[in-house]
C-alpha atoms as a PDB file:
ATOM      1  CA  UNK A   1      79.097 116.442  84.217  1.00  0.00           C
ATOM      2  CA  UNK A   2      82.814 117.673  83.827  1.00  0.00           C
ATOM      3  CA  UNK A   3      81.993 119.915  86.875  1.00  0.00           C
ATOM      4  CA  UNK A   4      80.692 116.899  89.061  1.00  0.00           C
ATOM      5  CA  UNK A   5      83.620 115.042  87.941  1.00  0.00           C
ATOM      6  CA  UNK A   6      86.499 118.190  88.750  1.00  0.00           C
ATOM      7  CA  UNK A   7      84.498 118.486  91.931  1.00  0.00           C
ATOM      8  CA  UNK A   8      84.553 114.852  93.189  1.00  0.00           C
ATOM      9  CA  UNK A   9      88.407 114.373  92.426  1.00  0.00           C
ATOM     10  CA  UNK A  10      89.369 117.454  94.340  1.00  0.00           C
ATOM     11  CA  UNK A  11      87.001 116.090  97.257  1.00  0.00           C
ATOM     12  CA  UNK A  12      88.562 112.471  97.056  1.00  0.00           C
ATOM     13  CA  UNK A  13      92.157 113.948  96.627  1.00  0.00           C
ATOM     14  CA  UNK A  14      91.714 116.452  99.591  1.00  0.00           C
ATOM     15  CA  UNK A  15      91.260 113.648 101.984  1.00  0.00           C
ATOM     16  CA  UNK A  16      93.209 111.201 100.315  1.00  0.00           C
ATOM     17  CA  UNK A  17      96.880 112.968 100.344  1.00  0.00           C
ATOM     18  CA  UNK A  18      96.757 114.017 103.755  1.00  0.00           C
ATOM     19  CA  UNK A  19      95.863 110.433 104.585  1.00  0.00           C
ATOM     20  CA  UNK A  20      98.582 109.029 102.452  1.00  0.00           C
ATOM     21  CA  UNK A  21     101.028 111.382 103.703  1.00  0.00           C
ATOM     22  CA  UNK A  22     100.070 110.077 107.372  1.00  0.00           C
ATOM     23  CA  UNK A  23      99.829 106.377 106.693  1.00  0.00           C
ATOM     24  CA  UNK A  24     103.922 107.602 105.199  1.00  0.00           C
ATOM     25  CA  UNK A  25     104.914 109.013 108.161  1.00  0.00           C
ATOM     26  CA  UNK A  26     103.804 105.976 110.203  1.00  0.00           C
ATOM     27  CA  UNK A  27     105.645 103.364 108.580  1.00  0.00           C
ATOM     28  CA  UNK A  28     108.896 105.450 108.596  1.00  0.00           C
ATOM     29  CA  UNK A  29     108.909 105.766 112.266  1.00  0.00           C
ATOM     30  CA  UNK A  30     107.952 102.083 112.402  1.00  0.00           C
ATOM     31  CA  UNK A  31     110.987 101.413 110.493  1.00  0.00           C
ATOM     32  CA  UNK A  32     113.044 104.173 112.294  1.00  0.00           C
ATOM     33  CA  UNK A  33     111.969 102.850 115.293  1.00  0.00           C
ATOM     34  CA  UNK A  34     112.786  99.330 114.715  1.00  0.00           C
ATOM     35  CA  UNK A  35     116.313  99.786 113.550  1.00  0.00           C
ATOM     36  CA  UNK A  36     116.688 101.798 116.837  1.00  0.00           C
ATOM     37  CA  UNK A  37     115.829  98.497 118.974  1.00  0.00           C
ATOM     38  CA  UNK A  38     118.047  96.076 116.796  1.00  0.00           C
ATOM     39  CA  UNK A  39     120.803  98.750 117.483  1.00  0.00           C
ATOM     40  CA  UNK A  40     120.678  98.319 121.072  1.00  0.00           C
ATOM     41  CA  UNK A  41     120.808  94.709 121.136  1.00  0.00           C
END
């Protein structure tokens, strides 16, 4: 069972980070992005 268990967090974290790490990088260029336009106003 402790194998199942090590096996199925490693799975769920080796899609999980990367997806995290995108979804992190999308709302800082949102908010880069958006202080950009109120700038030029």
């Amino acid at each position: 069972m402790d194998v199942t268990a090590s096996f199925l967090s490693g799975a769920i974290l080796s899609w999980a980070l990367p997806l995290a790490l995108l979804i992190a990088v999308t709302v800082w260029w949102i908010v880069v992005l958006r202080r950009r336009s109120s700038d030029d106003t």
